[in-house]
N, C-alpha and C. Protein backbone atom coordinates (compact mmCIF):
# COMPACT_ATOMS: atom_id res chain seq x y z
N UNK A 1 166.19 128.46 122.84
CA UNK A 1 166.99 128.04 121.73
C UNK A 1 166.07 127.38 120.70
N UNK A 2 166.12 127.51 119.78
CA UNK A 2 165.55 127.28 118.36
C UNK A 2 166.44 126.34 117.89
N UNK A 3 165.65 124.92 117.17
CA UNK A 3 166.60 124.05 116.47
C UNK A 3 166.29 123.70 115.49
N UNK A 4 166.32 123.94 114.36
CA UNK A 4 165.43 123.11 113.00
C UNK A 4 165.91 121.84 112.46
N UNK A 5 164.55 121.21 112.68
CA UNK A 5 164.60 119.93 112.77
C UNK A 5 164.23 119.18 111.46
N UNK A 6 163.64 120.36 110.69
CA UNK A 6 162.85 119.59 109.29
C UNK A 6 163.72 118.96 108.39
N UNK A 7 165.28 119.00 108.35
CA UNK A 7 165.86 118.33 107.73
C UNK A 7 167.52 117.39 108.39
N UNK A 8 167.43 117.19 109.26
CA UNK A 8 168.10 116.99 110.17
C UNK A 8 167.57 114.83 110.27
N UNK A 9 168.19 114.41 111.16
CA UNK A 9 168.03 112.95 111.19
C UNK A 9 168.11 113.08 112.99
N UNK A 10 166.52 112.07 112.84
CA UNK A 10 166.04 111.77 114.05
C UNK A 10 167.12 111.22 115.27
N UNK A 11 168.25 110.96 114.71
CA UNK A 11 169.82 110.41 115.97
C UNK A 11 170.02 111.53 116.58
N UNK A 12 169.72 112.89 116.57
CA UNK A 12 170.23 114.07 117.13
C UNK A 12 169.84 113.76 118.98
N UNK A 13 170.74 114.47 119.65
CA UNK A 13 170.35 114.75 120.85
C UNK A 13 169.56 114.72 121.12
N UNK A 14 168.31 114.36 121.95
CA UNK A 14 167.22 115.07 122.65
C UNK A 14 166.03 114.64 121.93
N UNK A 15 166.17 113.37 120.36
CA UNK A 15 164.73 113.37 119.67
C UNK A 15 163.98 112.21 120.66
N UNK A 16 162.79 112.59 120.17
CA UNK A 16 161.88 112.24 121.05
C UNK A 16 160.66 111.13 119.89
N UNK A 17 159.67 110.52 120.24
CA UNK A 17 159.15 109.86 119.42
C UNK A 17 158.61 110.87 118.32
N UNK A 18 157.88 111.98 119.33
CA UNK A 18 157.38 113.05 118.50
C UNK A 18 158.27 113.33 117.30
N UNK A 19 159.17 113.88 117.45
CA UNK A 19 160.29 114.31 116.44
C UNK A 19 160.01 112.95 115.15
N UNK A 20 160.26 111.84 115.60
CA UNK A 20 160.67 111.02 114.75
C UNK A 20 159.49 110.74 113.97
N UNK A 21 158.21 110.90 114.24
CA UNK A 21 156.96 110.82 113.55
C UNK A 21 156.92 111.56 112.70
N UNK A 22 157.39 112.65 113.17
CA UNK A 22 157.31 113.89 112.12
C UNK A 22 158.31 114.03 110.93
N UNK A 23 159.81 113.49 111.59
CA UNK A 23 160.73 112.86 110.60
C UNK A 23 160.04 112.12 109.41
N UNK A 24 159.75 110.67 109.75
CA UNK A 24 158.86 110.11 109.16
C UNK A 24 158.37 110.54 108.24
N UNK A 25 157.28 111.30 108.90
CA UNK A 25 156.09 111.73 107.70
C UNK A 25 156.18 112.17 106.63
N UNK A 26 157.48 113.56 106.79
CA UNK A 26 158.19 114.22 106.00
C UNK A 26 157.68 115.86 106.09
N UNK A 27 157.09 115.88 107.54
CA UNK A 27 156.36 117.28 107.57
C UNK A 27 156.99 118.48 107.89
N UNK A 28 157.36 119.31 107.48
CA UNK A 28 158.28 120.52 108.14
C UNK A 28 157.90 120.99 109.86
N UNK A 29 159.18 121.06 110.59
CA UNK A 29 158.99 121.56 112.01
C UNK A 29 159.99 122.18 112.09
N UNK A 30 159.91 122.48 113.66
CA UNK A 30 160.92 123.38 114.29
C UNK A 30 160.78 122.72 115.57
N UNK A 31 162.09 122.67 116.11
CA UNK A 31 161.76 122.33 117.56
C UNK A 31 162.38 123.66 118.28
N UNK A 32 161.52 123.44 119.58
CA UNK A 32 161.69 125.01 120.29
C UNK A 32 162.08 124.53 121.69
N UNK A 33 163.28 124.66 121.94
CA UNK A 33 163.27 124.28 124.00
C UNK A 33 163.18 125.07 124.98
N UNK A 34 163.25 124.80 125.84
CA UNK A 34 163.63 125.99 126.71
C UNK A 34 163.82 125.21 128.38
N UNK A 35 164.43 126.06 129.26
CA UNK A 35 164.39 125.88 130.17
C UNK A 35 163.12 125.42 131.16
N UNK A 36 162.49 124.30 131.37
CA UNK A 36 161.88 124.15 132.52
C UNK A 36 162.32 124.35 133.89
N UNK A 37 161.23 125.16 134.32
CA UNK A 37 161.64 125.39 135.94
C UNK A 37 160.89 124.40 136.94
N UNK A 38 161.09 123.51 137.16
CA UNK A 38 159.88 122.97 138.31
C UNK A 38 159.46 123.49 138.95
N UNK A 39 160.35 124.77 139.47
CA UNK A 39 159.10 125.30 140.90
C UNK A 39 157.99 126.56 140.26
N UNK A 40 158.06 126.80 139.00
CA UNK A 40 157.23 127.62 138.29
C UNK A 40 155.77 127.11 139.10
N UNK A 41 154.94 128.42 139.29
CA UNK A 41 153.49 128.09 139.38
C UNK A 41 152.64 128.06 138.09
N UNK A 42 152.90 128.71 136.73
CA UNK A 42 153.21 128.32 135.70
C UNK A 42 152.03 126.85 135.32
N UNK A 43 151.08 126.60 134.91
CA UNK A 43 150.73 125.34 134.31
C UNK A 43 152.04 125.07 133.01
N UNK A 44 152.02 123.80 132.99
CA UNK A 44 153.18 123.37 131.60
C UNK A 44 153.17 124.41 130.36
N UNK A 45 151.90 124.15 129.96
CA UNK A 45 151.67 125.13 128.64
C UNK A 45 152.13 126.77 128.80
N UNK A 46 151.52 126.81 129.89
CA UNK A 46 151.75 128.72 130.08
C UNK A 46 152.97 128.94 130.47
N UNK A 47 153.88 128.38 130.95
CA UNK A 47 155.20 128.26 131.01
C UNK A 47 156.14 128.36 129.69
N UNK A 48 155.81 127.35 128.82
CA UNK A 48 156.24 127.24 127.52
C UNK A 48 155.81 128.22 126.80
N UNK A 49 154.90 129.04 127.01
CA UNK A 49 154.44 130.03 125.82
C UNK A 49 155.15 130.82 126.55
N UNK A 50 155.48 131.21 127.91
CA UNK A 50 156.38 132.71 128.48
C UNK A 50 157.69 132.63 128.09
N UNK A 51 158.15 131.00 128.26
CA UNK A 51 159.92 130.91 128.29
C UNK A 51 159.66 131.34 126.62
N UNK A 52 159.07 131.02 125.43
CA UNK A 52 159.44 130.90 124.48
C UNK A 52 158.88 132.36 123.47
N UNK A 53 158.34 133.02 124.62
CA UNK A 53 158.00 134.71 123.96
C UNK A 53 156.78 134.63 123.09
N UNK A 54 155.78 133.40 123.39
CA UNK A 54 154.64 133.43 122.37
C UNK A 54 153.23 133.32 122.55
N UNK A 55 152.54 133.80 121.73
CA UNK A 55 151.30 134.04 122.05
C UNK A 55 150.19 132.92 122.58
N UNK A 56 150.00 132.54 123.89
CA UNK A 56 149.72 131.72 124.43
C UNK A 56 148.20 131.08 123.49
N UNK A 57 147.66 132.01 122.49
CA UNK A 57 146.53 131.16 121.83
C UNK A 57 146.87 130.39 120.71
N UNK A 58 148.38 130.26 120.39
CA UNK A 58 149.26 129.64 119.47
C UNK A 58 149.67 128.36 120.21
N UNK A 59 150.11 128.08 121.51
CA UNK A 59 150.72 127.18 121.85
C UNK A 59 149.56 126.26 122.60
N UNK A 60 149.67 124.86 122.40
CA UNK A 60 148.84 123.99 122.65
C UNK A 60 149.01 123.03 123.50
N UNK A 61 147.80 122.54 124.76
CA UNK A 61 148.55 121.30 125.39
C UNK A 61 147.46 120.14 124.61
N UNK A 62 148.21 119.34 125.18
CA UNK A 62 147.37 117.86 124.79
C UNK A 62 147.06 117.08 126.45
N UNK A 63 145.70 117.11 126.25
CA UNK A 63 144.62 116.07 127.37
C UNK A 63 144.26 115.31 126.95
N UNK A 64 144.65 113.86 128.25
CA UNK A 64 144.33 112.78 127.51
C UNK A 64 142.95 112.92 128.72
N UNK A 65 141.80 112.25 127.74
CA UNK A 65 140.55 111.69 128.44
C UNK A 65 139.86 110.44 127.96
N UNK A 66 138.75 110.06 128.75
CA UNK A 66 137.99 108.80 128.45
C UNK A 66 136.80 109.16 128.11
N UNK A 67 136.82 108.89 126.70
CA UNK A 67 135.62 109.46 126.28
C UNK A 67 134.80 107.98 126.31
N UNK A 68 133.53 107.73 126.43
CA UNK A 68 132.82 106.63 127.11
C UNK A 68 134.14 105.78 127.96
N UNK A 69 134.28 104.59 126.96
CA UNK A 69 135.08 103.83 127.82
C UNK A 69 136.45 103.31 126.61
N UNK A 70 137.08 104.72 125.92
CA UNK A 70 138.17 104.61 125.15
C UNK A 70 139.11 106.07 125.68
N UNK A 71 140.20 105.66 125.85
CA UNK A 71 141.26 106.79 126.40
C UNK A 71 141.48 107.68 124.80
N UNK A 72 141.34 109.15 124.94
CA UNK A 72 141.44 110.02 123.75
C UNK A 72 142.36 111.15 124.39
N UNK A 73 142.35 111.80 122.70
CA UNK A 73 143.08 113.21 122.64
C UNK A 73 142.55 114.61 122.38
N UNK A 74 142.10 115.17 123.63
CA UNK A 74 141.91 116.78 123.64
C UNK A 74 143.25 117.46 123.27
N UNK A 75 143.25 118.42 122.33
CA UNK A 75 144.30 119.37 121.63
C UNK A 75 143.82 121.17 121.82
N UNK A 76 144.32 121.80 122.66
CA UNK A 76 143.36 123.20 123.01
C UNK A 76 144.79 124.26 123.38
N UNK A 77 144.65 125.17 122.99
CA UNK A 77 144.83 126.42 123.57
C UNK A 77 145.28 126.02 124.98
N UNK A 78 146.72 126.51 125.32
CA UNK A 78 147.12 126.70 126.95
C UNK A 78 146.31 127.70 127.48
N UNK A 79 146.09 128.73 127.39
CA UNK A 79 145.05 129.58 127.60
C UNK A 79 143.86 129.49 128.36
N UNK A 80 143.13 127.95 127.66
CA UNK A 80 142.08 128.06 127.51
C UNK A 80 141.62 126.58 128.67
N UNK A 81 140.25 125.94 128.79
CA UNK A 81 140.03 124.72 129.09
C UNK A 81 139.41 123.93 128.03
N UNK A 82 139.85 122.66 128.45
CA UNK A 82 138.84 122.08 127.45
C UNK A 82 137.28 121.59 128.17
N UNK A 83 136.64 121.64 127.19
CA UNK A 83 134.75 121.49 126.83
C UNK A 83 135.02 119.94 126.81
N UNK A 84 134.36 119.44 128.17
CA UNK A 84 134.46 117.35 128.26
C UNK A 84 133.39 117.63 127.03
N UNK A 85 132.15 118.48 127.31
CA UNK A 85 131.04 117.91 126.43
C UNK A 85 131.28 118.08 125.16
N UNK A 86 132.08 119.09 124.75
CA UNK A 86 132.06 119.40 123.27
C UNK A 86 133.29 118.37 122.75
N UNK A 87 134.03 118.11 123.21
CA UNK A 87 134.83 117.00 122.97
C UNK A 87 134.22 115.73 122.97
N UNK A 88 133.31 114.95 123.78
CA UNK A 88 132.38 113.73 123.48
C UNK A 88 131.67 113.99 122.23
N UNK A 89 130.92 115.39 122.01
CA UNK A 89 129.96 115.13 120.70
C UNK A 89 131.10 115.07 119.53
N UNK A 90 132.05 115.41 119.60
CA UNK A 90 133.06 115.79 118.08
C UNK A 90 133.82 114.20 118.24
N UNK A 91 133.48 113.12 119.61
CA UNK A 91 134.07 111.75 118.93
C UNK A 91 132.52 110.96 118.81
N UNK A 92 130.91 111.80 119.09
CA UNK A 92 130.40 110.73 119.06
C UNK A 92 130.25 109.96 120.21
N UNK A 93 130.64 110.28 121.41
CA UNK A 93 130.66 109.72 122.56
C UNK A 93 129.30 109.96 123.38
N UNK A 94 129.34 109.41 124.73
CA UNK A 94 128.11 110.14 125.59
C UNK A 94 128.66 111.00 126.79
N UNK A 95 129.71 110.93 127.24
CA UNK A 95 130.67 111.51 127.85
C UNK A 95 132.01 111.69 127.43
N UNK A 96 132.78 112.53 128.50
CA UNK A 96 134.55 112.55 128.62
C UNK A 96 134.56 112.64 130.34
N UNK A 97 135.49 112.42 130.31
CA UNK A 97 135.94 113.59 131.75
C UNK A 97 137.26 112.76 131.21
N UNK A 98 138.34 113.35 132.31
CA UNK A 98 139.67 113.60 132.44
C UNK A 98 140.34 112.46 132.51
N UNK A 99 141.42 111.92 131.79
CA UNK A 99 141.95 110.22 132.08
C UNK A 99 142.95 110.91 133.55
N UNK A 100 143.12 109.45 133.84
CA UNK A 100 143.92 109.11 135.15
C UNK A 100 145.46 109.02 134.69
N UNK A 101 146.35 110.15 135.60
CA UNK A 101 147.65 110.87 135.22
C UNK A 101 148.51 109.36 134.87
N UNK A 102 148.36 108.20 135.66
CA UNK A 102 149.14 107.35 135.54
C UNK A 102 148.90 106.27 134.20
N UNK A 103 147.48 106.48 133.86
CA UNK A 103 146.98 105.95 132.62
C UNK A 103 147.41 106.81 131.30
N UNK A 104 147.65 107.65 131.55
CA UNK A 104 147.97 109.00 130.41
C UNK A 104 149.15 108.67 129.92
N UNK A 105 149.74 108.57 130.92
CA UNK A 105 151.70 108.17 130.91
C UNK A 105 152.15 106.69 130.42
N UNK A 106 151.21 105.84 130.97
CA UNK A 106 151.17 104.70 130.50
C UNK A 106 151.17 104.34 128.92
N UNK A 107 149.94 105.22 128.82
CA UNK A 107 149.46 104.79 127.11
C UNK A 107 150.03 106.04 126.49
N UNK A 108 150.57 106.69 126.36
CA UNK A 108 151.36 107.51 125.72
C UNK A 108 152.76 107.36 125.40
N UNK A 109 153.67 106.72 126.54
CA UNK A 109 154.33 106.86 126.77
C UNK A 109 155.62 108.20 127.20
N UNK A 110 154.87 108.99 127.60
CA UNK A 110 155.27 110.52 127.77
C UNK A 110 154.79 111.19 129.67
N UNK A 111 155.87 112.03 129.81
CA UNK A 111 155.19 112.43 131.25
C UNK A 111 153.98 113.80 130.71
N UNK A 112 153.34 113.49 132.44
CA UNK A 112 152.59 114.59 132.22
C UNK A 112 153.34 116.02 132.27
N UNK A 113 152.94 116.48 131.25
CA UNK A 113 153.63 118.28 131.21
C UNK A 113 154.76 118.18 129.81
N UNK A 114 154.71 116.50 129.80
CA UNK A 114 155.59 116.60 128.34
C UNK A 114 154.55 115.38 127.01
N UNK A 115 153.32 115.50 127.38
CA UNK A 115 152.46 114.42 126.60
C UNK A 115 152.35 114.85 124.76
N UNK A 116 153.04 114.57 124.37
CA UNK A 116 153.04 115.08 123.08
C UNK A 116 151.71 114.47 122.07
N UNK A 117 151.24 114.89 121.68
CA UNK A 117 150.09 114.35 120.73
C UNK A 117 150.69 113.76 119.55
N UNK A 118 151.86 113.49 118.90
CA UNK A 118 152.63 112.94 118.57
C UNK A 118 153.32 111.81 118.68
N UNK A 119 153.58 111.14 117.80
CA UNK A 119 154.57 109.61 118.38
C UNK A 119 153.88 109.13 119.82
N UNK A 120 153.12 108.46 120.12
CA UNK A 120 151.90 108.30 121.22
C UNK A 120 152.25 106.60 120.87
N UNK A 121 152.25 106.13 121.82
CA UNK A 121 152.86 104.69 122.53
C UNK A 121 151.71 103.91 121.15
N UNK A 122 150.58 104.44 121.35
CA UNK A 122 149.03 103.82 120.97
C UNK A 122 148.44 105.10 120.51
N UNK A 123 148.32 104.50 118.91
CA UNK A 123 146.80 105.76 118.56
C UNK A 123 145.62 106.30 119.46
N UNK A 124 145.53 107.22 119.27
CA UNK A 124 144.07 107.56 120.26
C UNK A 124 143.33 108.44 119.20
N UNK A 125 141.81 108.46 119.34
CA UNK A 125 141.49 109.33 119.01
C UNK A 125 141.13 110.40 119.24
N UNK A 126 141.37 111.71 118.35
CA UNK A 126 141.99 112.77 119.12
C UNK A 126 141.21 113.79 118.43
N UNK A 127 141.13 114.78 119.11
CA UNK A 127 140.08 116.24 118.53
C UNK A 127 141.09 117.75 118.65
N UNK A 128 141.10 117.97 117.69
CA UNK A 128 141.95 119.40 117.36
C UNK A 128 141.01 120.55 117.77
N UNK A 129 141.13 121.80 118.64
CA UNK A 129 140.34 122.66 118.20
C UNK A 129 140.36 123.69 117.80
N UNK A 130 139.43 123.87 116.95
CA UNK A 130 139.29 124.39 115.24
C UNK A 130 140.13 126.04 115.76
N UNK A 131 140.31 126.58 116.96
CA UNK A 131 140.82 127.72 116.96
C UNK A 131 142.94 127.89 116.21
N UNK A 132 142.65 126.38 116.14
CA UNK A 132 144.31 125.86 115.74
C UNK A 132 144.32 126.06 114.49
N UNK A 133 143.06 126.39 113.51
CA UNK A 133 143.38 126.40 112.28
C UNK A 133 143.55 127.81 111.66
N UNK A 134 143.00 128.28 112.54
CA UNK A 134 143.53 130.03 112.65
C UNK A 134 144.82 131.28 112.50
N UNK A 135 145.59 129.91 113.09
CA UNK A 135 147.41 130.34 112.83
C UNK A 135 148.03 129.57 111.94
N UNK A 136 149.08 130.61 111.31
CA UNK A 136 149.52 129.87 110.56
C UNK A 136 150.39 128.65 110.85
N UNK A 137 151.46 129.02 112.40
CA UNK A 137 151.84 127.65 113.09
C UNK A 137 151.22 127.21 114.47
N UNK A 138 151.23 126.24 114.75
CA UNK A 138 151.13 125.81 116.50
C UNK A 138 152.16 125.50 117.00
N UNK A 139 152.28 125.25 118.70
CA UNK A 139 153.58 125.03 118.94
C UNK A 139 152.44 123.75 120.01
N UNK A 140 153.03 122.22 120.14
CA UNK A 140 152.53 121.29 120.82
C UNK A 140 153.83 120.72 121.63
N UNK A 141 153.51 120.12 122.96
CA UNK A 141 154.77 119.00 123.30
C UNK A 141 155.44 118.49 122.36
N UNK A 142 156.55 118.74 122.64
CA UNK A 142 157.61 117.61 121.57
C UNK A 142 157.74 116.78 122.27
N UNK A 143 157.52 116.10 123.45
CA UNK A 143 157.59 114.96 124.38
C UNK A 143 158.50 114.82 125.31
N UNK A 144 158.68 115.75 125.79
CA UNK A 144 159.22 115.88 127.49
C UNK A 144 159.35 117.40 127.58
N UNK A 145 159.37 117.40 128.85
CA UNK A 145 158.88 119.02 129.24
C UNK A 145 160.00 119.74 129.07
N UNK A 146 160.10 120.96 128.30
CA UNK A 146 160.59 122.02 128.14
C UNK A 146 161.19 122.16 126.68
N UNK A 147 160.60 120.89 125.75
CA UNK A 147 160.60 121.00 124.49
C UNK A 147 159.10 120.93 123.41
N UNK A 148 159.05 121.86 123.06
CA UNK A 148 157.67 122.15 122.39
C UNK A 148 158.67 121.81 120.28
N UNK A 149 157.49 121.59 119.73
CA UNK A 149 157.75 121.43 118.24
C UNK A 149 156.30 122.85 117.89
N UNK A 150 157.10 123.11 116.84
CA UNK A 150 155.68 124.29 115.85
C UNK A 150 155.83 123.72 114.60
N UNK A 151 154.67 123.52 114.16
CA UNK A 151 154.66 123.09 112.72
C UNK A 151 152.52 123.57 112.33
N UNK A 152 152.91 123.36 111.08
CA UNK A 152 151.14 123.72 110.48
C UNK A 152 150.12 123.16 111.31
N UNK A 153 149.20 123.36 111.99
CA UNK A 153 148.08 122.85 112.23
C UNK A 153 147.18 122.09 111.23
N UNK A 154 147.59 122.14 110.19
CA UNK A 154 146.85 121.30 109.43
C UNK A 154 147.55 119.90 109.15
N UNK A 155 148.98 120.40 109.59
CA UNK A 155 150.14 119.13 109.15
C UNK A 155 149.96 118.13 110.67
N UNK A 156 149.43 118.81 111.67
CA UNK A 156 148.57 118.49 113.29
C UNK A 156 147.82 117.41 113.11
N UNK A 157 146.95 118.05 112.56
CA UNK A 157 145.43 117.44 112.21
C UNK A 157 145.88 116.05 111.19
N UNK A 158 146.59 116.38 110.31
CA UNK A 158 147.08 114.93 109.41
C UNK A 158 147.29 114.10 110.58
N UNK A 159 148.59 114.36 110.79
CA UNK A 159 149.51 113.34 111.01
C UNK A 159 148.71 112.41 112.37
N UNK A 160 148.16 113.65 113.19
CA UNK A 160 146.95 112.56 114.39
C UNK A 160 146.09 112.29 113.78
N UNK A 161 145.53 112.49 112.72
CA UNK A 161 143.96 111.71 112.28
C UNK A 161 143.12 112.73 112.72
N UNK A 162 143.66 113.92 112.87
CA UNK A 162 142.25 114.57 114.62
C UNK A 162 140.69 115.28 113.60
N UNK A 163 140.35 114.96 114.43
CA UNK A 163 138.60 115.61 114.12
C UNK A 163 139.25 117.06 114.94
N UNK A 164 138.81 117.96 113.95
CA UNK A 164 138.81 119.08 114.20
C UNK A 164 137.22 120.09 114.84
N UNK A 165 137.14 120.57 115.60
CA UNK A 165 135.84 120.87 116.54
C UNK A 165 136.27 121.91 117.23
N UNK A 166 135.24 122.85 117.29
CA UNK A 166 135.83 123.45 118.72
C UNK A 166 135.28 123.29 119.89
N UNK A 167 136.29 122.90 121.29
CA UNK A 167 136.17 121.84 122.19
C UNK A 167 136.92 122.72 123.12
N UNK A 168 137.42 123.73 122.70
CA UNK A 168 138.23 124.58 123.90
C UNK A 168 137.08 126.11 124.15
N UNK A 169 136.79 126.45 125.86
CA UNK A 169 136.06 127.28 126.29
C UNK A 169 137.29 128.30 127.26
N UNK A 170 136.81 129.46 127.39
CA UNK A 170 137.59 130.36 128.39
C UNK A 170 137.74 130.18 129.69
């Protein structure tokens, strides 16, 4: 089900912080839901790009990591993995590796499989990769699982602050 959200007021059913940031801002979206299955083998992302009929190098998850000793935002292709190293050089760091699931949830305020890079408890800083600027939309967590938002990748990149890099490998 398809819901357009770009002119609508954040009281609706189901909004999420994400939504309301984007309310906010004044950026055009769409929100997209769909059925989550839990017992899918399915990773989150690749799930959401099948339920929703779309081209999995369009739809995006968000990883949170610790780049030295600050919790950040990897933005990549479901498809794809993310590059710890190419993600440390695009914040300037000396490392990444992977934050801790309960720290993710914490400082986000979002579960894992619904971490929206959006409306985020606490800014982080966050890295887009540049394969996002390629389409004309993305589709990211809307902030709980089985609702994704699509809007510009460039309207992405605003609204998180993100350094754009490419940080996602096959």
């Amino acid at each position: 089900m398809v819901i357009s959200m770009a002119k609508k007021k954040s009281r609706t059913a189901g909004s999420t912080p994400a939504i309301v940031a984007l309310e906010a801002a004044g950026i055009p979206f769409e929100v997209l839901e769909y059925d989550h299955d839990p017992r899918s083998t399915l990773n989150f992302g690749m799930e959401a790009a099948t339920a929703l009929g779309r081209d999995p190098a369009s739809v995006f998850k968000t990883l949170m990591v610790m780049a030295d000793s600050s919790l950040s935002v990897g933005i990549v292709p479901v498809g794809g993995h993310l590059d710890l190293k190419a993600l440390a050089q695009a914040l300037g760091a000396k490392r990444a590796v992977m934050a801790d699931q309960a720290l993710a949830q914490r400082a986000t305020g979002y579960v894992v499989g619904g971490i929206s890079p959006l409306g985020q408890k606490t800014r982080h800083a966050t890295v887009l990769d540049a394969s996002a600027l390629t389409h004309a939309t993305v589709l990211v967590s809307g902030g709980r699982r089985g609702l994704d938002i699509e809007l510009a990748p460039q309207d992405l990149a605003q609204l998180t602050a993100a350094v754009v890099a490419p940080i996602a490998r096959a």
